[in-house]
C-alpha atoms as a PDB file:
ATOM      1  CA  UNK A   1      55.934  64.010 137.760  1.00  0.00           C
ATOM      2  CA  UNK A   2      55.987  67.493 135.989  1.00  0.00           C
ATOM      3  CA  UNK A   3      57.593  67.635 132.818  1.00  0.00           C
ATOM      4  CA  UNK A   4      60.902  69.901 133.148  1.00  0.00           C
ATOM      5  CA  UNK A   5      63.210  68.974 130.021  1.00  0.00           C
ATOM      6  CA  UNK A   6      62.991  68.027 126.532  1.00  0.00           C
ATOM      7  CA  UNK A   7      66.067  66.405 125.127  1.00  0.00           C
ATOM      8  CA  UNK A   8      66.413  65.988 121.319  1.00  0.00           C
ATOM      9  CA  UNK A   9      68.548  63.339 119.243  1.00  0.00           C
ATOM     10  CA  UNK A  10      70.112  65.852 116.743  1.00  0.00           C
ATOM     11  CA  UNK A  11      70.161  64.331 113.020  1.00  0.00           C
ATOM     12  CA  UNK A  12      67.023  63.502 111.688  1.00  0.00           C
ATOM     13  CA  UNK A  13      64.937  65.056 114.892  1.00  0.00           C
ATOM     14  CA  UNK A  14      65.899  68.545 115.713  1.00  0.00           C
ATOM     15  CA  UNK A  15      68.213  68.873 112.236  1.00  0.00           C
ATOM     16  CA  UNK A  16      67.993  67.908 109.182  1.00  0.00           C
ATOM     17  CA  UNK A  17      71.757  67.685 108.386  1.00  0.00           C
ATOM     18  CA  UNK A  18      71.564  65.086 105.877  1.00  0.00           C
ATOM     19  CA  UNK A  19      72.400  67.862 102.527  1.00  0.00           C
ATOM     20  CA  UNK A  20      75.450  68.440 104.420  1.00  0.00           C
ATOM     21  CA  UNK A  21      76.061  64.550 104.051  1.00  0.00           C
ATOM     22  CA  UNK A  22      74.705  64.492 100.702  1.00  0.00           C
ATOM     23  CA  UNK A  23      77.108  66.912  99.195  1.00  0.00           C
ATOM     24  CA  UNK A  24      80.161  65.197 100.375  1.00  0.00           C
ATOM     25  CA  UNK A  25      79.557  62.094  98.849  1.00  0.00           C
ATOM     26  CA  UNK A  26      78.594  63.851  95.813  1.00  0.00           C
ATOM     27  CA  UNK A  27      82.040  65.774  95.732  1.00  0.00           C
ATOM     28  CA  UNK A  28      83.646  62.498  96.375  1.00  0.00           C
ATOM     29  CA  UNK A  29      81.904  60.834  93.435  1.00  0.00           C
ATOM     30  CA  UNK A  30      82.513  63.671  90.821  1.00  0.00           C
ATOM     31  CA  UNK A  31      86.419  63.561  92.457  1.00  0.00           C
ATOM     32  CA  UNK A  32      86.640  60.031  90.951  1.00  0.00           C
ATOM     33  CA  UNK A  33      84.558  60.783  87.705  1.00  0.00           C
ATOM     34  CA  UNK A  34      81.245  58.907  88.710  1.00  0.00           C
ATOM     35  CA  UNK A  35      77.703  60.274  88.424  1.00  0.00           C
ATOM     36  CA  UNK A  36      75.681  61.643  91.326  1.00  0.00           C
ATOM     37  CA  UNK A  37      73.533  59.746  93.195  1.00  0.00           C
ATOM     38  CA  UNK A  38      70.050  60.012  94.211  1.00  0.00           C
ATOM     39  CA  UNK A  39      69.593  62.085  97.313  1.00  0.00           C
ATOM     40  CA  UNK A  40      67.161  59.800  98.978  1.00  0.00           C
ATOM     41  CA  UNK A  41      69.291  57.400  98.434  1.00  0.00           C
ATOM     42  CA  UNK A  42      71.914  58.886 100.893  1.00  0.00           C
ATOM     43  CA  UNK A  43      68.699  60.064 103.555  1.00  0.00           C
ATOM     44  CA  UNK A  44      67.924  56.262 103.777  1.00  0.00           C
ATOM     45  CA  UNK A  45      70.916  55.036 105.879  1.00  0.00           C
ATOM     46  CA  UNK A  46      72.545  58.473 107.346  1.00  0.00           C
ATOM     47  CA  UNK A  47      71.350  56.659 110.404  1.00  0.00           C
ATOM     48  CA  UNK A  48      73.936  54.159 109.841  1.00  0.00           C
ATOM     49  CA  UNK A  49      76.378  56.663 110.391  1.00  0.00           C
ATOM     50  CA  UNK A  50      79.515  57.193 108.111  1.00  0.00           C
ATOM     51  CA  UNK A  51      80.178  53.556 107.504  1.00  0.00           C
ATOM     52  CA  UNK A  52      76.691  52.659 105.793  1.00  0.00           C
ATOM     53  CA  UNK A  53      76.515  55.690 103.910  1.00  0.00           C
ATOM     54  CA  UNK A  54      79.787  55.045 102.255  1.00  0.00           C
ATOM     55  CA  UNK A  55      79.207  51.217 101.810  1.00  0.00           C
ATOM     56  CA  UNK A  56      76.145  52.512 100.415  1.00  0.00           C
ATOM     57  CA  UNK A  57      77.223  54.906  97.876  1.00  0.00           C
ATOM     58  CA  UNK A  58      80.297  53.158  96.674  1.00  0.00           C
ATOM     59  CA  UNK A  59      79.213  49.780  96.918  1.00  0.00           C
ATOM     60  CA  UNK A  60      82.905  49.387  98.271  1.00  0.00           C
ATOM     61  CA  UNK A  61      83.451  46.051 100.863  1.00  0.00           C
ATOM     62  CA  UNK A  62      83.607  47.353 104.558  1.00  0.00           C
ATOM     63  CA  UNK A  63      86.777  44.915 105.524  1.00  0.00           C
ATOM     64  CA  UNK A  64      88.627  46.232 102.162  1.00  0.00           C
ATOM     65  CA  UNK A  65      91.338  48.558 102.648  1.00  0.00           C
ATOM     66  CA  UNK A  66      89.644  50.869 100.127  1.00  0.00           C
ATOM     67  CA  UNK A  67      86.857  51.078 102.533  1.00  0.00           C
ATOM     68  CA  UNK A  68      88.695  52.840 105.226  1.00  0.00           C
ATOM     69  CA  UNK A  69      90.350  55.582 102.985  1.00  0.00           C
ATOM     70  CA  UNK A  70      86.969  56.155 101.656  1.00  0.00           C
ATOM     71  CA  UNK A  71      85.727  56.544 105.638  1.00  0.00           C
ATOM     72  CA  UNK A  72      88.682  58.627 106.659  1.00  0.00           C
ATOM     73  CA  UNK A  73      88.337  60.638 103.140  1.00  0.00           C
ATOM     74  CA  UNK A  74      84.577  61.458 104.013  1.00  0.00           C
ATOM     75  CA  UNK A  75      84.999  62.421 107.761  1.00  0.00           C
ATOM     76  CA  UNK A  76      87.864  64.879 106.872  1.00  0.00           C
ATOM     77  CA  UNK A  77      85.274  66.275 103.946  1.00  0.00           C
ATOM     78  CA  UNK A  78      82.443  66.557 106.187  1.00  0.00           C
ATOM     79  CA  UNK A  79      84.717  68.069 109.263  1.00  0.00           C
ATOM     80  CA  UNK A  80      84.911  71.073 106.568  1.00  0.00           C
ATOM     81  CA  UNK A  81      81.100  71.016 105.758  1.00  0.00           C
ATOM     82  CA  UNK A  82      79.083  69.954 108.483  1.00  0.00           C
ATOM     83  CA  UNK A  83      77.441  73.162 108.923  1.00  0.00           C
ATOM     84  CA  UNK A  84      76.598  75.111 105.755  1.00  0.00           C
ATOM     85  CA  UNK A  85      73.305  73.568 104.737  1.00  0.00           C
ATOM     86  CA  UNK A  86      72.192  71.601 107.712  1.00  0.00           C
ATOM     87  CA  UNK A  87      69.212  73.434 109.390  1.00  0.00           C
ATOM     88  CA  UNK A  88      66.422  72.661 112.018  1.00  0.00           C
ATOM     89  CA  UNK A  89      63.323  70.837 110.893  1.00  0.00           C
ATOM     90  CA  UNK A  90      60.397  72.939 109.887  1.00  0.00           C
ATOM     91  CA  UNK A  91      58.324  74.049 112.387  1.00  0.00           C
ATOM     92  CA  UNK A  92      61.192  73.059 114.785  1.00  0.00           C
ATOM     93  CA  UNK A  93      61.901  76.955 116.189  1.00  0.00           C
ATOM     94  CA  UNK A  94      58.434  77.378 116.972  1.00  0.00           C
ATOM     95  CA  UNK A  95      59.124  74.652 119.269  1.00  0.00           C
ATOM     96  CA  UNK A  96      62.176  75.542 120.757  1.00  0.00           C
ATOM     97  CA  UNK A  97      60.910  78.831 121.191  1.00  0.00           C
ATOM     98  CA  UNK A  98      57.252  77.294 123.012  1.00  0.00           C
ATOM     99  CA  UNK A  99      59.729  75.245 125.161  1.00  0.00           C
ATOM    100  CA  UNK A 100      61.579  78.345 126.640  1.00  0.00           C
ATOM    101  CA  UNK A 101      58.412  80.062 126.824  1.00  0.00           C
ATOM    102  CA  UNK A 102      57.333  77.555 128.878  1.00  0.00           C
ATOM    103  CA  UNK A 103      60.578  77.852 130.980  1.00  0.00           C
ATOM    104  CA  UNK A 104      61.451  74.298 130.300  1.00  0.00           C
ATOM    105  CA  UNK A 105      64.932  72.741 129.525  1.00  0.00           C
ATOM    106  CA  UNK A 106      65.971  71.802 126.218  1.00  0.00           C
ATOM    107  CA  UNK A 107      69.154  69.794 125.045  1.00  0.00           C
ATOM    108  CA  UNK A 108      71.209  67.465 122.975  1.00  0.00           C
ATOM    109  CA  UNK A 109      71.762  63.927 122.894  1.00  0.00           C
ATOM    110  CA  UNK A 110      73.870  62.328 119.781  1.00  0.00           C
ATOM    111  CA  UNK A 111      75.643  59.372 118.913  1.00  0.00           C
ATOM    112  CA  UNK A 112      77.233  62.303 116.444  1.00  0.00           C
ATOM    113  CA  UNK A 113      81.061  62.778 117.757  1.00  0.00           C
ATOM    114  CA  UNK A 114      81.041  66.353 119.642  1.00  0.00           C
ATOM    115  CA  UNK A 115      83.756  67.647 117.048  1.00  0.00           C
ATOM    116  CA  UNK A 116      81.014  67.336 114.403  1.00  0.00           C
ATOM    117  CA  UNK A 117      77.900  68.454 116.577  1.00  0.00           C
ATOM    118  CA  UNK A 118      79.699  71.708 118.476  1.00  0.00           C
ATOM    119  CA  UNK A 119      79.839  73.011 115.132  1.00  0.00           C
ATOM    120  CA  UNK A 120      76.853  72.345 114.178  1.00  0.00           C
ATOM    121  CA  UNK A 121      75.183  73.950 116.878  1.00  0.00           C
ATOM    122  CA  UNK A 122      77.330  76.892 116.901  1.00  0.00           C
ATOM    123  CA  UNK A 123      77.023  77.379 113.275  1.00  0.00           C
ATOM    124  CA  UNK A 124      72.947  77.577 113.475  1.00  0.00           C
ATOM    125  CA  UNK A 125      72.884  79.666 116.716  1.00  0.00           C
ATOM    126  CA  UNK A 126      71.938  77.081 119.156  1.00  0.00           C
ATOM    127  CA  UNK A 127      74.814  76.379 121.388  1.00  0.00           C
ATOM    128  CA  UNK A 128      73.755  79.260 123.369  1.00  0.00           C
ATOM    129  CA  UNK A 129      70.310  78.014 123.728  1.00  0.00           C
ATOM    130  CA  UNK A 130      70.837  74.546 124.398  1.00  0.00           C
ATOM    131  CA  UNK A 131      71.445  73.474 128.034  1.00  0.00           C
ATOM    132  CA  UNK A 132      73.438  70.336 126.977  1.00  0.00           C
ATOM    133  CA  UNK A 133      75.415  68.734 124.308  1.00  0.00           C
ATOM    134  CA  UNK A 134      75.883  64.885 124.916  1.00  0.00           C
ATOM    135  CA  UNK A 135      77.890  62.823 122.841  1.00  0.00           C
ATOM    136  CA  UNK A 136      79.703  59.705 122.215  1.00  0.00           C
ATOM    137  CA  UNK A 137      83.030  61.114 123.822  1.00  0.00           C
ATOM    138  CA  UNK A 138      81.678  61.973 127.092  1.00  0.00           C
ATOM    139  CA  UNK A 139      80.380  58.580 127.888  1.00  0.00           C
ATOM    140  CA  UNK A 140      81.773  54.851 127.349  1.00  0.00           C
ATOM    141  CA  UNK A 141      78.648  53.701 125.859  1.00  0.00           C
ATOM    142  CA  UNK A 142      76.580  55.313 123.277  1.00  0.00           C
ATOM    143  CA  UNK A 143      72.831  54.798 122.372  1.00  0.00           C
ATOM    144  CA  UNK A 144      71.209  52.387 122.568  1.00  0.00           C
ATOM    145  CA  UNK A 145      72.878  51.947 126.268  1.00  0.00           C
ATOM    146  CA  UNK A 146      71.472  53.819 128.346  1.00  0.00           C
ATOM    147  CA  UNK A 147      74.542  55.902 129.975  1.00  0.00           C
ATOM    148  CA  UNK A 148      74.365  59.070 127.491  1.00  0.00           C
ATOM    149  CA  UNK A 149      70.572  59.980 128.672  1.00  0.00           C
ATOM    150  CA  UNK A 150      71.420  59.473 132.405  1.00  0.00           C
ATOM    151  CA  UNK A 151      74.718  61.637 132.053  1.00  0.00           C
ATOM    152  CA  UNK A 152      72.487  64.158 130.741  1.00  0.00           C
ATOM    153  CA  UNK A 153      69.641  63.881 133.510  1.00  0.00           C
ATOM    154  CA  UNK A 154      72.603  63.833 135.834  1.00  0.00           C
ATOM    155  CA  UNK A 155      73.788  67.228 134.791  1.00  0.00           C
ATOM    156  CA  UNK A 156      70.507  68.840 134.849  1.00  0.00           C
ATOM    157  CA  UNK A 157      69.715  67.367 138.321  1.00  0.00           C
ATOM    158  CA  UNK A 158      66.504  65.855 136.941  1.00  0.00           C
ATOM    159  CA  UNK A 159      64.855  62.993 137.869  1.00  0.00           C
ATOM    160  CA  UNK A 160      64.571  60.888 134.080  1.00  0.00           C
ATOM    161  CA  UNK A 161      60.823  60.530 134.648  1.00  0.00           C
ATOM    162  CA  UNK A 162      60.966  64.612 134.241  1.00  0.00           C
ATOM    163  CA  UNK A 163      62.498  64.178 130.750  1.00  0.00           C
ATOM    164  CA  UNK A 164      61.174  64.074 127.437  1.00  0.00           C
ATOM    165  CA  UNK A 165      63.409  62.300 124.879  1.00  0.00           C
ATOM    166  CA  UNK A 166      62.797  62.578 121.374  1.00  0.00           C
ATOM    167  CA  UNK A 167      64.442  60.672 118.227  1.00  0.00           C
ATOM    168  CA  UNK A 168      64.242  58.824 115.088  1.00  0.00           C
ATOM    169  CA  UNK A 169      65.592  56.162 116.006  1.00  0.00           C
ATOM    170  CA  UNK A 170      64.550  52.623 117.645  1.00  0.00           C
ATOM    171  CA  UNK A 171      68.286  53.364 119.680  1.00  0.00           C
ATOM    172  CA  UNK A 172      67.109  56.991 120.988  1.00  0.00           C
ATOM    173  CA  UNK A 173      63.437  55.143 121.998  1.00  0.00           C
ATOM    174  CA  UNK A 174      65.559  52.215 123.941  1.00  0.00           C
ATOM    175  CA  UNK A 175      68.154  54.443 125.684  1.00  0.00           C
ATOM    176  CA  UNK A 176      65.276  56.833 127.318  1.00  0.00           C
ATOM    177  CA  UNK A 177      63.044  53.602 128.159  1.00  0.00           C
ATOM    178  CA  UNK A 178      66.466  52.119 129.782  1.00  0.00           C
ATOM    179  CA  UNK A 179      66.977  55.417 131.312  1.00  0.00           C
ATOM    180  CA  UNK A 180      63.766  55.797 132.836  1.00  0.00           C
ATOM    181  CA  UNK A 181      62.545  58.943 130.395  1.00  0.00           C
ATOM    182  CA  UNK A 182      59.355  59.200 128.848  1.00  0.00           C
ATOM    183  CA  UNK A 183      60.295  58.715 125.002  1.00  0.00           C
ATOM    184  CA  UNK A 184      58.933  60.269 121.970  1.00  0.00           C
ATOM    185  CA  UNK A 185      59.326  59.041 118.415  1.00  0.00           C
ATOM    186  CA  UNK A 186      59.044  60.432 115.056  1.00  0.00           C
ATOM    187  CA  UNK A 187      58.459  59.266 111.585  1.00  0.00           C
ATOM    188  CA  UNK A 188      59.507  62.575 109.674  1.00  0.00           C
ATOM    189  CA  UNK A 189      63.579  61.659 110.655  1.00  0.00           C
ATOM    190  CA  UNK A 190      65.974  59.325 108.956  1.00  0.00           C
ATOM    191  CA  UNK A 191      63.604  56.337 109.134  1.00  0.00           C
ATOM    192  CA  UNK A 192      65.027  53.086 106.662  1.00  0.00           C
ATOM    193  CA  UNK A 193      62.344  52.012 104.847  1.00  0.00           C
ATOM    194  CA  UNK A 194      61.659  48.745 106.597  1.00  0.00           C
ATOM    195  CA  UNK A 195      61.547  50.382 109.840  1.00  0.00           C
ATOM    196  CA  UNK A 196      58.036  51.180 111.654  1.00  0.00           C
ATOM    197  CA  UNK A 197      58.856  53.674 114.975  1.00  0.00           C
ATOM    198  CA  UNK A 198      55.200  52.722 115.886  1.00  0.00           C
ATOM    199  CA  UNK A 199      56.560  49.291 116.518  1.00  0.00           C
ATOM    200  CA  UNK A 200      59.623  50.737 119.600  1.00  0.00           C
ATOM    201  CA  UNK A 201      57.755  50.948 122.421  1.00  0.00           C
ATOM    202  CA  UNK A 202      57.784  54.754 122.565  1.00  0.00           C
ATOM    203  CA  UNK A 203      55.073  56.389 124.520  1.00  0.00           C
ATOM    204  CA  UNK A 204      53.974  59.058 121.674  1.00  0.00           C
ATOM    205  CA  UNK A 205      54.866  59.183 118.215  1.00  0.00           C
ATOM    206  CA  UNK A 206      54.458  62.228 115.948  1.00  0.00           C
ATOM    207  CA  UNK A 207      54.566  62.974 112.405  1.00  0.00           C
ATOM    208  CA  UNK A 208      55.784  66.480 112.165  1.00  0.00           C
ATOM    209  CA  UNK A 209      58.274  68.636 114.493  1.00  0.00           C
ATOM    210  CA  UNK A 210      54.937  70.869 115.425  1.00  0.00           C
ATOM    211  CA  UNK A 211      53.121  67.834 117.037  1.00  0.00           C
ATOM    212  CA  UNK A 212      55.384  68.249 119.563  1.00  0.00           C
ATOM    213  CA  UNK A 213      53.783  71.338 120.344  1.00  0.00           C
ATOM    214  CA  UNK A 214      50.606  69.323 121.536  1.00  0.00           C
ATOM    215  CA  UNK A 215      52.760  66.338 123.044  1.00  0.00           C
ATOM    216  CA  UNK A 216      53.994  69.638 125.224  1.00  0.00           C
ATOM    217  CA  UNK A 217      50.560  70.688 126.272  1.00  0.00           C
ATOM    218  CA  UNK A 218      49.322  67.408 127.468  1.00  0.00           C
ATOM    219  CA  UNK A 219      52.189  66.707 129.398  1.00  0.00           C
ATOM    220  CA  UNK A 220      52.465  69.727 131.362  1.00  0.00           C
ATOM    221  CA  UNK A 221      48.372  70.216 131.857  1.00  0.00           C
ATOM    222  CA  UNK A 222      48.574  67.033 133.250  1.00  0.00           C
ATOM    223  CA  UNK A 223      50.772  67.705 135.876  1.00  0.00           C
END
Protein backbone atom coordinates (compact mmCIF):
# COMPACT_ATOMS: atom_id res chain seq x y z
CA UNK A 1 0.00 0.00 0.00
CA UNK A 2 1.40 3.53 -0.92
CA UNK A 3 2.86 5.40 1.73
CA UNK A 4 0.56 8.62 2.46
CA UNK A 5 1.53 9.88 6.13
CA UNK A 6 4.38 10.15 8.36
CA UNK A 7 3.52 10.58 11.99
CA UNK A 8 6.26 11.65 14.46
CA UNK A 9 6.50 11.04 18.39
CA UNK A 10 7.50 14.65 19.37
CA UNK A 11 10.35 14.63 22.21
CA UNK A 12 13.34 13.03 21.34
CA UNK A 13 12.18 12.36 17.43
CA UNK A 14 10.98 15.43 15.72
CA UNK A 15 12.25 17.86 18.89
CA UNK A 16 14.75 17.97 20.90
CA UNK A 17 13.00 19.68 23.89
CA UNK A 18 15.04 18.25 26.51
CA UNK A 19 17.16 22.05 27.32
CA UNK A 20 13.79 23.22 27.98
CA UNK A 21 13.63 20.35 30.69
CA UNK A 22 17.09 20.82 31.62
CA UNK A 23 16.79 24.39 32.67
CA UNK A 24 13.93 23.88 34.95
CA UNK A 25 15.45 21.53 37.06
CA UNK A 26 18.45 23.59 37.10
CA UNK A 27 16.38 26.72 38.32
CA UNK A 28 14.82 24.45 40.81
CA UNK A 29 18.18 23.28 42.15
CA UNK A 30 19.88 26.79 42.39
CA UNK A 31 16.15 27.84 44.11
CA UNK A 32 17.13 25.48 46.98
CA UNK A 33 20.98 26.29 46.95
CA UNK A 34 22.24 22.95 45.29
CA UNK A 35 24.71 22.66 42.40
CA UNK A 36 23.74 21.97 38.80
CA UNK A 37 23.60 18.83 37.45
CA UNK A 38 25.00 17.21 34.50
CA UNK A 39 22.90 17.72 31.43
CA UNK A 40 23.10 14.20 30.21
CA UNK A 41 22.15 13.29 33.19
CA UNK A 42 18.61 14.86 32.77
CA UNK A 43 18.57 13.57 28.63
CA UNK A 44 18.83 9.97 30.08
CA UNK A 45 15.30 9.54 31.56
CA UNK A 46 13.18 12.64 29.97
CA UNK A 47 11.53 9.58 28.55
CA UNK A 48 10.31 8.79 31.89
CA UNK A 49 8.38 11.76 31.82
CA UNK A 50 8.20 14.32 34.77
CA UNK A 51 8.20 11.76 37.51
CA UNK A 52 11.71 10.07 36.65
CA UNK A 53 13.33 13.16 35.89
CA UNK A 54 12.56 14.58 39.24
CA UNK A 55 13.21 11.27 41.18
CA UNK A 56 16.24 11.50 39.24
CA UNK A 57 17.57 14.81 39.98
CA UNK A 58 16.55 15.08 43.57
CA UNK A 59 17.00 11.69 44.57
CA UNK A 60 13.62 12.51 46.46
CA UNK A 61 11.21 9.09 47.25
CA UNK A 62 8.25 9.02 44.68
CA UNK A 63 5.48 8.02 47.55
CA UNK A 64 6.95 11.04 49.82
CA UNK A 65 4.91 14.00 50.05
CA UNK A 66 7.97 16.05 49.03
CA UNK A 67 7.85 14.22 45.83
CA UNK A 68 4.62 15.60 44.63
CA UNK A 69 5.37 19.35 45.40
CA UNK A 70 8.53 18.82 43.61
CA UNK A 71 6.22 17.28 40.47
CA UNK A 72 3.60 19.97 40.71
CA UNK A 73 6.59 22.67 41.26
CA UNK A 74 8.28 21.45 37.91
CA UNK A 75 5.11 21.19 35.67
CA UNK A 76 4.04 24.78 36.66
CA UNK A 77 7.96 25.81 35.78
CA UNK A 78 8.00 24.08 32.60
CA UNK A 79 4.20 25.31 31.61
CA UNK A 80 6.22 28.80 31.53
CA UNK A 81 9.24 27.38 29.52
CA UNK A 82 8.36 24.71 27.35
CA UNK A 83 9.10 26.54 24.30
CA UNK A 84 12.12 28.87 24.38
CA UNK A 85 14.96 26.49 23.63
CA UNK A 86 13.31 23.37 22.39
CA UNK A 87 13.90 23.06 18.57
CA UNK A 88 13.59 20.34 15.78
CA UNK A 89 16.39 17.84 15.37
CA UNK A 90 19.04 18.68 12.86
CA UNK A 91 18.41 17.88 9.58
CA UNK A 92 14.72 17.49 10.71
CA UNK A 93 13.24 20.60 8.30
CA UNK A 94 14.81 19.20 5.40
CA UNK A 95 12.55 16.44 6.11
CA UNK A 96 9.49 18.02 6.81
CA UNK A 97 10.00 20.08 3.97
CA UNK A 98 10.85 16.61 1.47
CA UNK A 99 7.59 15.25 3.04
CA UNK A 100 5.33 18.15 1.77
CA UNK A 101 7.20 18.16 -1.32
CA UNK A 102 6.24 14.91 -1.75
CA UNK A 103 2.57 15.86 -0.92
CA UNK A 104 2.50 13.49 1.94
CA UNK A 105 0.90 13.94 5.46
CA UNK A 106 2.81 14.70 8.40
CA UNK A 107 1.69 14.78 12.18
CA UNK A 108 1.98 14.41 15.89
CA UNK A 109 1.65 11.71 18.21
CA UNK A 110 2.73 12.31 22.11
CA UNK A 111 2.25 10.89 25.33
CA UNK A 112 3.21 14.85 26.08
CA UNK A 113 -0.20 16.47 27.60
CA UNK A 114 -1.61 18.83 24.64
CA UNK A 115 -1.27 21.95 27.07
CA UNK A 116 2.51 21.38 26.87
CA UNK A 117 2.78 20.25 23.09
CA UNK A 118 0.22 23.13 21.47
CA UNK A 119 2.76 25.39 22.63
CA UNK A 120 5.36 23.86 21.57
CA UNK A 121 4.33 23.59 18.17
CA UNK A 122 3.01 26.97 17.95
CA UNK A 123 6.03 28.45 19.42
CA UNK A 124 8.44 26.79 16.56
CA UNK A 125 5.98 27.44 13.66
CA UNK A 126 4.64 24.05 13.15
CA UNK A 127 1.09 23.97 14.21
CA UNK A 128 0.25 25.27 10.90
CA UNK A 129 2.11 22.61 9.16
CA UNK A 130 1.21 19.71 11.03
CA UNK A 131 -2.02 17.87 10.07
CA UNK A 132 -2.49 16.45 13.64
CA UNK A 133 -1.68 16.85 17.21
CA UNK A 134 -2.50 13.62 19.29
CA UNK A 135 -2.17 13.45 22.82
CA UNK A 136 -2.87 11.82 26.02
CA UNK A 137 -6.18 13.91 26.56
CA UNK A 138 -7.87 12.96 23.47
CA UNK A 139 -7.73 9.29 24.05
CA UNK A 140 -8.23 6.94 27.28
CA UNK A 141 -5.13 5.12 26.67
CA UNK A 142 -1.80 6.44 25.83
CA UNK A 143 1.25 4.69 24.16
CA UNK A 144 2.08 1.90 24.32
CA UNK A 145 -1.85 1.02 23.67
CA UNK A 146 -2.56 1.30 20.63
CA UNK A 147 -5.73 3.83 20.62
CA UNK A 148 -3.64 7.23 20.10
CA UNK A 149 -2.16 5.96 16.52
CA UNK A 150 -5.61 4.66 15.36
CA UNK A 151 -7.37 8.02 16.50
CA UNK A 152 -4.91 9.61 14.38
CA UNK A 153 -5.29 7.22 11.21
CA UNK A 154 -8.96 7.69 11.92
CA UNK A 155 -8.84 11.40 11.40
CA UNK A 156 -6.80 11.31 8.36
CA UNK A 157 -9.03 8.58 6.80
CA UNK A 158 -5.97 6.39 6.28
CA UNK A 159 -5.70 2.97 6.28
CA UNK A 160 -2.60 2.34 9.26
CA UNK A 161 -0.69 0.23 6.72
CA UNK A 162 -0.41 3.85 4.81
CA UNK A 163 1.34 5.31 7.89
CA UNK A 164 4.75 5.75 8.85
CA UNK A 165 5.32 6.07 12.63
CA UNK A 166 8.43 7.21 13.95
CA UNK A 167 9.83 7.37 17.73
CA UNK A 168 12.37 6.77 20.28
CA UNK A 169 10.77 4.82 22.11
CA UNK A 170 10.09 0.86 22.49
CA UNK A 171 6.18 2.42 23.43
CA UNK A 172 5.95 4.52 19.99
CA UNK A 173 7.44 1.04 18.08
CA UNK A 174 4.55 -1.14 20.02
CA UNK A 175 1.60 1.27 19.56
CA UNK A 176 2.17 1.49 15.52
CA UNK A 177 2.86 -2.47 15.39
CA UNK A 178 -0.57 -2.77 17.55
CA UNK A 179 -2.03 -0.29 15.27
CA UNK A 180 -1.20 -1.87 12.17
CA UNK A 181 1.51 1.05 10.96
CA UNK A 182 4.72 0.41 9.58
CA UNK A 183 7.12 1.68 12.50
CA UNK A 184 10.36 3.40 12.38
CA UNK A 185 12.86 3.73 15.20
CA UNK A 186 15.68 5.89 16.05
CA UNK A 187 18.73 5.81 18.15
CA UNK A 188 19.61 9.67 18.04
CA UNK A 189 16.28 10.34 20.66
CA UNK A 190 16.06 9.98 24.39
CA UNK A 191 17.37 6.39 24.39
CA UNK A 192 18.35 5.10 28.39
CA UNK A 193 21.43 3.64 28.21
CA UNK A 194 20.45 0.03 28.61
CA UNK A 195 18.02 0.27 25.92
CA UNK A 196 18.82 -1.18 22.25
CA UNK A 197 15.76 0.17 19.65
CA UNK A 198 17.33 -2.51 17.32
CA UNK A 199 15.93 -5.01 19.73
CA UNK A 200 11.63 -3.50 19.29
CA UNK A 201 10.61 -5.07 16.46
CA UNK A 202 10.54 -1.91 14.33
CA UNK A 203 10.74 -2.36 10.64
CA UNK A 204 13.68 0.35 9.99
CA UNK A 205 15.82 1.98 12.34
CA UNK A 206 17.88 5.11 11.62
CA UNK A 207 20.59 6.96 13.17
CA UNK A 208 20.06 10.51 12.18
CA UNK A 209 16.72 12.62 11.38
CA UNK A 210 18.12 12.74 7.50
CA UNK A 211 17.96 8.88 7.12
CA UNK A 212 14.58 9.36 7.02
CA UNK A 213 15.02 11.00 3.88
CA UNK A 214 16.05 7.54 2.29
CA UNK A 215 13.48 5.47 4.51
CA UNK A 216 11.06 8.05 2.35
CA UNK A 217 12.41 7.09 -1.01
CA UNK A 218 12.21 3.41 -0.66
CA UNK A 219 8.90 3.42 0.55
CA UNK A 220 7.24 5.42 -1.96
CA UNK A 221 9.43 3.90 -5.14
CA UNK A 222 8.17 0.85 -4.02
CA UNK A 223 4.76 1.49 -4.36
Amino acid sequence: MRLRAVLFDMDGTLLDTAPDFVAVIQAMREARGLPRVPEQQVRDVVSGGARAMVVNSFEVDPLSDEFEALRLEFLDRYQDHCAVESRLYDGMERVLAEIERARLIWGVVTNKPVRFAEPIMQGLGLAQRSALLVCPDHVTRSKPDPEPMILACRQLALDPASVLFVGDDLRDIESGRAAGTRTAAVRYGYIHPQDNPNSWGADVVIDQPLDLLDVLDRALCSC
